[in-house]
Structures are given as structure tokens and as C-alpha cells.
C-alpha atoms as a PDB file:
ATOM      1  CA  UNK A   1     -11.783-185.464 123.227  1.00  0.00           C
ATOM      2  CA  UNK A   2     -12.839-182.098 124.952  1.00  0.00           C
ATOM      3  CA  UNK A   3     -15.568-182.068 128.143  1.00  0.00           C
ATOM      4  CA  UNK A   4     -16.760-178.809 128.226  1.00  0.00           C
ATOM      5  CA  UNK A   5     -16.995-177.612 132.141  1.00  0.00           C
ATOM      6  CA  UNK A   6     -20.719-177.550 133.723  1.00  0.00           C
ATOM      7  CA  UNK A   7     -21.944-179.774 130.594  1.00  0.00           C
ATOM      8  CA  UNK A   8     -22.537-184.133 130.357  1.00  0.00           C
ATOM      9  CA  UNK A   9     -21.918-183.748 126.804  1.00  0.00           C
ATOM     10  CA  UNK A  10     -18.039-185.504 125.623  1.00  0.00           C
ATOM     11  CA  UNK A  11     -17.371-183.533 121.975  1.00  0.00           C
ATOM     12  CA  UNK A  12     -15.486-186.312 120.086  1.00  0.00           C
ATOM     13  CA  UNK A  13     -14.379-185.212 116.255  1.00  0.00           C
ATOM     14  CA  UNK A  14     -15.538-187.023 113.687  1.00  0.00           C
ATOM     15  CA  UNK A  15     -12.838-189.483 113.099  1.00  0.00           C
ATOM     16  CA  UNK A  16     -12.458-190.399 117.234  1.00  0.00           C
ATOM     17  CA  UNK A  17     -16.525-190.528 117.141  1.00  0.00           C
ATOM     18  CA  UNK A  18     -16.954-193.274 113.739  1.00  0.00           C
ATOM     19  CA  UNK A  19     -13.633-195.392 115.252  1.00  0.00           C
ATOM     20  CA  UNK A  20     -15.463-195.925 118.640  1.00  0.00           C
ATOM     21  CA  UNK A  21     -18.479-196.788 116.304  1.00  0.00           C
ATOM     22  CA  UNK A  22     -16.251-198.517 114.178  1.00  0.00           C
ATOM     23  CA  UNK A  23     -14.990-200.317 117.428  1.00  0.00           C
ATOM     24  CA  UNK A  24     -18.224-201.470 118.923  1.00  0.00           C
ATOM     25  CA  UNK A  25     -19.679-202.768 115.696  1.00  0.00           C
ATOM     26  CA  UNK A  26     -16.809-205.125 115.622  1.00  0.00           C
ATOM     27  CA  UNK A  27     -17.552-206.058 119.154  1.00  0.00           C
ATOM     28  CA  UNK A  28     -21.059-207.242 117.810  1.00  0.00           C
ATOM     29  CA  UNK A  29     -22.679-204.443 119.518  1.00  0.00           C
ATOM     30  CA  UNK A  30     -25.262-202.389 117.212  1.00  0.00           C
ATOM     31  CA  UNK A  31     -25.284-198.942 117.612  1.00  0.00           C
ATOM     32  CA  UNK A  32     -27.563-196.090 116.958  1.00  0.00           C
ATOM     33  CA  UNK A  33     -26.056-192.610 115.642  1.00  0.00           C
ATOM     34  CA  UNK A  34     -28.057-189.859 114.576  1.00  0.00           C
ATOM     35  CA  UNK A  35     -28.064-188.929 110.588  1.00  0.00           C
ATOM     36  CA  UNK A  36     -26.429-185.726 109.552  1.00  0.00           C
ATOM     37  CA  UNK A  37     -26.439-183.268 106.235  1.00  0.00           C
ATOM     38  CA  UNK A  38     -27.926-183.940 103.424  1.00  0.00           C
ATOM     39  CA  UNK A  39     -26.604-186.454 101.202  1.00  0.00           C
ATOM     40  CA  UNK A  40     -28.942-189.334 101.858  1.00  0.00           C
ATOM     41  CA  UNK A  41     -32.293-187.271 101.007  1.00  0.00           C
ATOM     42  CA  UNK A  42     -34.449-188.043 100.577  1.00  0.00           C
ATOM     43  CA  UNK A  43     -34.923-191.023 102.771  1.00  0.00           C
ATOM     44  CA  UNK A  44     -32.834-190.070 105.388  1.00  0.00           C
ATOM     45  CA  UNK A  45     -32.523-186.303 106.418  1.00  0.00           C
ATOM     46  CA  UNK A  46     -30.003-185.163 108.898  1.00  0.00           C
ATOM     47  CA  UNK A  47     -31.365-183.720 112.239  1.00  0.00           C
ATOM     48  CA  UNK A  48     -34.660-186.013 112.452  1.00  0.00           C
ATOM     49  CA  UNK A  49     -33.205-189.503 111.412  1.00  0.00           C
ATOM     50  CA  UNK A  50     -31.191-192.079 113.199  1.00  0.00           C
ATOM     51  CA  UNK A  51     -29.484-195.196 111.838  1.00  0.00           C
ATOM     52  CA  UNK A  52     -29.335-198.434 113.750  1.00  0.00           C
ATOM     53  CA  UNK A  53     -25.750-199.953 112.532  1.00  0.00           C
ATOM     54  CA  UNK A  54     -24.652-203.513 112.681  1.00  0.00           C
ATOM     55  CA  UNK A  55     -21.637-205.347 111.697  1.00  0.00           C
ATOM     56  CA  UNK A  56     -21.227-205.449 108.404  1.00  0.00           C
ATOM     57  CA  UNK A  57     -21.567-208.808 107.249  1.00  0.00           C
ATOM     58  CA  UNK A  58     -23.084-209.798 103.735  1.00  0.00           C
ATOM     59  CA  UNK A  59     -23.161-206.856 101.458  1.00  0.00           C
ATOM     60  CA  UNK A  60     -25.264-205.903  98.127  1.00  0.00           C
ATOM     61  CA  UNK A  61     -26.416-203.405  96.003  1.00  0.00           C
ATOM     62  CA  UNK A  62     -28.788-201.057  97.811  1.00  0.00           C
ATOM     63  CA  UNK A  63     -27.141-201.799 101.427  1.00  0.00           C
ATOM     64  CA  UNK A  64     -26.832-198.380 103.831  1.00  0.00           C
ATOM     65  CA  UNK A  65     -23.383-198.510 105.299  1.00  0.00           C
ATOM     66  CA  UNK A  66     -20.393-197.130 106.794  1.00  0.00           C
ATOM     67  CA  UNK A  67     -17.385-196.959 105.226  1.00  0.00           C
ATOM     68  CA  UNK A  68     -13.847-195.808 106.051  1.00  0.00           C
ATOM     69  CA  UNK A  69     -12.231-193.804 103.587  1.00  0.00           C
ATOM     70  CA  UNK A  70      -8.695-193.437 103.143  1.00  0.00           C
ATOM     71  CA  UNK A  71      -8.655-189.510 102.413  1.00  0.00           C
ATOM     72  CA  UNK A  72     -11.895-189.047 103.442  1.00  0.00           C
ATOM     73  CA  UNK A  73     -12.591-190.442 106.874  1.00  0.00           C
ATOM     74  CA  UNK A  74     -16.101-192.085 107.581  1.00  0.00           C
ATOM     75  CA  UNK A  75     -19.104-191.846 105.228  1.00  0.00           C
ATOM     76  CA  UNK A  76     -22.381-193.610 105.400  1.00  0.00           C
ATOM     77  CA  UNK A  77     -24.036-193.726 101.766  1.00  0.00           C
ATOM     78  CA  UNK A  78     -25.319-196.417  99.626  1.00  0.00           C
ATOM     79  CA  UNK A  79     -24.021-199.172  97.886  1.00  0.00           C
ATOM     80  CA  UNK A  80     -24.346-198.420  94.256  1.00  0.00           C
ATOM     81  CA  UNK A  81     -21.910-200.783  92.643  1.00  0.00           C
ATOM     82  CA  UNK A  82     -20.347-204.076  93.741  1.00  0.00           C
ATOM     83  CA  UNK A  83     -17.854-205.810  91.548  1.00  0.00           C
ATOM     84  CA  UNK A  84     -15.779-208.430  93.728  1.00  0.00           C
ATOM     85  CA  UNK A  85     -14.544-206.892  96.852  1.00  0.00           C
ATOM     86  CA  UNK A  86     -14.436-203.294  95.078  1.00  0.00           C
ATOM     87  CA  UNK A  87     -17.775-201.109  96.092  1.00  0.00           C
ATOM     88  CA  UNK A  88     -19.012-197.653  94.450  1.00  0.00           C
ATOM     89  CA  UNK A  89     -21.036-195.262  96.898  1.00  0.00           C
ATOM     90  CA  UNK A  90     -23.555-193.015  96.444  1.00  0.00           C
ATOM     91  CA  UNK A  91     -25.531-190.962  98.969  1.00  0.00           C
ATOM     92  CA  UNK A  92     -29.498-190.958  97.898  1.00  0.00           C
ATOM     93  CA  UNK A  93     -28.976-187.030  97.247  1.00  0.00           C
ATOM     94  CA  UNK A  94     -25.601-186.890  95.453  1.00  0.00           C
ATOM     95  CA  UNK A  95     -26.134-185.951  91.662  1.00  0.00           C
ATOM     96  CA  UNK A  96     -22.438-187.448  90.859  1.00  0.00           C
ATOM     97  CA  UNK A  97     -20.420-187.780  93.395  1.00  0.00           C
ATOM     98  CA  UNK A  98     -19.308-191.337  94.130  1.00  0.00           C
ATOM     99  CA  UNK A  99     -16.842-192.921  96.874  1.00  0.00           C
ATOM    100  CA  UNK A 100     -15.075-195.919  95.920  1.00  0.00           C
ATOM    101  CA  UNK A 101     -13.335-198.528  98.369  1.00  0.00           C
ATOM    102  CA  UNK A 102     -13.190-202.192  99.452  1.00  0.00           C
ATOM    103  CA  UNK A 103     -15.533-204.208 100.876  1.00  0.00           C
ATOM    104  CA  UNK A 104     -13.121-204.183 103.616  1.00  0.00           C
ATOM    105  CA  UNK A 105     -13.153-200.619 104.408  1.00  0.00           C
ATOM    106  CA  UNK A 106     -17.279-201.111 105.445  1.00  0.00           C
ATOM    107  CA  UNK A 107     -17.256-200.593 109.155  1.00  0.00           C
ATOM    108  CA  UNK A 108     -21.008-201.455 109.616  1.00  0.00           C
ATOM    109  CA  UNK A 109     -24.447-201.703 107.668  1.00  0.00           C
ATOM    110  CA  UNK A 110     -27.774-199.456 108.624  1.00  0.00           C
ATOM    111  CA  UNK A 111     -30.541-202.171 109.701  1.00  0.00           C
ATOM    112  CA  UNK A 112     -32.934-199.543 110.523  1.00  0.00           C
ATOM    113  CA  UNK A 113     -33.724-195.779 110.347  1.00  0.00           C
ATOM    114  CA  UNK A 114     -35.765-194.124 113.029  1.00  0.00           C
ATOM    115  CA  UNK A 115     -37.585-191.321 111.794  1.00  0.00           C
ATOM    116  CA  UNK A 116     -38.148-188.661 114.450  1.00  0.00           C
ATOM    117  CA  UNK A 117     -36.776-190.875 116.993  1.00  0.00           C
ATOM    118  CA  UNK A 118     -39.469-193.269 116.951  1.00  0.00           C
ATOM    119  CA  UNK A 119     -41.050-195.164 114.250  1.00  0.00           C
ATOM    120  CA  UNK A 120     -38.527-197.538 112.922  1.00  0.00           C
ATOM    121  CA  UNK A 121     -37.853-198.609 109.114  1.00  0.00           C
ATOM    122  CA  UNK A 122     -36.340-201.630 108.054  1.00  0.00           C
ATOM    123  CA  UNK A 123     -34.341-201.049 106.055  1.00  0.00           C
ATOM    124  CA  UNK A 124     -34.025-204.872 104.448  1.00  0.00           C
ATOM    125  CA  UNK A 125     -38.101-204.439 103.699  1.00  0.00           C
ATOM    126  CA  UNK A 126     -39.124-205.428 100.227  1.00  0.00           C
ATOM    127  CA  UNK A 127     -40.590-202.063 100.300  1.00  0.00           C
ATOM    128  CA  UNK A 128     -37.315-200.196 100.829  1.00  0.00           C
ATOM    129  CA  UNK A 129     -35.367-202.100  98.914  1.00  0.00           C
ATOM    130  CA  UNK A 130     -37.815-201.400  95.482  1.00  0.00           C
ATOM    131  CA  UNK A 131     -37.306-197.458  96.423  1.00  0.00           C
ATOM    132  CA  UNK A 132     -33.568-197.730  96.793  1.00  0.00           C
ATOM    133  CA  UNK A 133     -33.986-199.279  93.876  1.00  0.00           C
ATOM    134  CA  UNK A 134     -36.013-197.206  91.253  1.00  0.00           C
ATOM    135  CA  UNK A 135     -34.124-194.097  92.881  1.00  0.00           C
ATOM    136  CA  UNK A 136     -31.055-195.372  91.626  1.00  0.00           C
ATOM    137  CA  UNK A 137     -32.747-196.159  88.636  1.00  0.00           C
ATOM    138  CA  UNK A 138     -34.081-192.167  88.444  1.00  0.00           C
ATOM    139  CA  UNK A 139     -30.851-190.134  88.816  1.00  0.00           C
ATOM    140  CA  UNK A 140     -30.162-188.571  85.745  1.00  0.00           C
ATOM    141  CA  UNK A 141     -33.879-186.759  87.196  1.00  0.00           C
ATOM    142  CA  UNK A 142     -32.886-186.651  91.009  1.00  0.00           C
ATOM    143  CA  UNK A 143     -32.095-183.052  90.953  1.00  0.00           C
ATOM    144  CA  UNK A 144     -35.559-182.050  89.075  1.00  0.00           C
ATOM    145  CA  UNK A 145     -37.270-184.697  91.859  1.00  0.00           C
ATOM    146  CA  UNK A 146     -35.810-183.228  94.821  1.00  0.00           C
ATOM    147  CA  UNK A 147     -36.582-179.791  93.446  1.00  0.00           C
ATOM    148  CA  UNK A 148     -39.963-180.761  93.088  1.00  0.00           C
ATOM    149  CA  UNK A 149     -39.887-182.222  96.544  1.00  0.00           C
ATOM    150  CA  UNK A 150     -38.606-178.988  98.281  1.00  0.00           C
ATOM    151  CA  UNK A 151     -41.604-176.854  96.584  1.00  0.00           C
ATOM    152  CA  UNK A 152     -44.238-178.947  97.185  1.00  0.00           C
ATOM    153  CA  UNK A 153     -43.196-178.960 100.689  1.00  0.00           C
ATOM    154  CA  UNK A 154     -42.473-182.916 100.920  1.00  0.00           C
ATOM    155  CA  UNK A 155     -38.682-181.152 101.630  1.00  0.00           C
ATOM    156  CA  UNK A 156     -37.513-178.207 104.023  1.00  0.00           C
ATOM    157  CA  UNK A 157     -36.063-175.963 101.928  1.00  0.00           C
ATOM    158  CA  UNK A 158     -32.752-175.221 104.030  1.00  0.00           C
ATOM    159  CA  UNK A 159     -31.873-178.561 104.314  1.00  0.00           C
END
């Protein structure tokens, strides 16, 4: 952990940051972290989301949550396969990448996303769940979609 002098900002790396998370989800807190890079576009872009985490609970196919990795630390990506206690994830803008772990390695489950910091998204919504859904559904075409999506300016273009 590093304090920077003059500053109220505590700089925690990644893997201190996600185990505090990690720690306060198991307390039955929720907890609010902001969204980063790109791999969840494009419902979720790093720099203007948030996602409001819970414990994990019940899990299924479409679920937002936030896993521990072995080799890989924390990532927070989609449930794309579940097959007993063994889970595939995806982030919404991977074109092949996958994680794979247990569903004891899930640390918490995204609720809700606030876009811009205010207007919140359920993220159980029928609604939500039918565009988690036919995304999943449309990835063989994801990186023509998102293509699309950066030109016709639905997408900043350095994200």
C-alpha cells in the first residue's frame, strides 16, 4: 500500500485492492468499484461505469462476476458456461479469450451497473438478461458489431 504525501488517495495494487473487495463481500457488505478497460464493451466501458458487487450466491449463465484466478489474479467477466461447479468466462468484448475456474473461485456477482455515476441498471432485468443473451448468441459477428459501433459513434474510438 503506498500514501502518496499531500494526497487522500491510498494506491492499493490490484491484487491488495480485489482481496479487500473480496473481503467485504464475504462480510455481506456490497461494494461499488468502478469498471476498467475494455473487455466488457459494450455494456460496460471502463472510465464511466461502476459495478455494484454482492456476495456471490446462486450463479447462472449470463451472471457479471468476480472471479479469482489462480495465474491471473481478479477478473470480472461473464458467465458463459456452467457445467457443475466448473464455469467458462467471457468478457462482453473478448473475441476468444475465455477464463475458466470453479464456482468457488467467484468472489462476488455485479447486481447493478451505474452508468456515469448515476442511473443504475439492473442487471437481473429481463431486459438485460435477453441482451447478455443474444450477444452471446452473436459472437462469431462481435468484432464486425463493435466495429460498426465505434464508426457510427455509439463507441469512442480509443477505448
Amino acid at each position: 500500500m503506498e500514501k502518496k504525501k499531500g494526497q487522500d488517495r491510498v494506491l492499493l495494487d490490484n491484487v491488495q485492492y480485489f482481496s479487500e473487495v473480496a473481503r467485504l463481500l464475504a462480510e455481506g457488505h456490497s461494494v461499488t468499484i468502478p469498471a476498467k478497460g475494455r473487455s466488457m464493451l459494450p455494456f460496460i466501458i471502463g472510465g464511466r461505469d461502476s459495478l455494484v458487487l454482492v456476495a456471490a450466491g446462486s450463479l447462472c449463465v449470463g451472471d457479471i462476476v468476480l472471479a479469482r484466478l489462480p495465474e491471473r489474479g481478479y477478473v470480472l467477466h461473464r458467465v458463459y458456461r456452467l457445467s457443475g461447479d466448473r464455469l467458462t468466462l467471457m468478457g462482453d468484448g473478448n473475441l476468444r479469450a475465455v477464463e475458466r475456474c470453479r464456482v468457488g473461485d467467484v468472489v462476488g456477482k455485479a447486481v447493478a451497473i451505474l452508468r456515469d455515476g448515476h442511473r443504475r441498471v439492473d442487471c437481473a432485468s429481463s431486459a438485460e438478461r435477453r441482451k447478455a443473451r443474444l450477444w452471446r448468441h452473436l459472437l462469431p459477428l462481435r468484432r464486425y458489431l463493435l466495429w460498426a459501433a465505434v464508426r457510427l459513434g455509439f463507441l469512442e474510438a480509443d477505448l
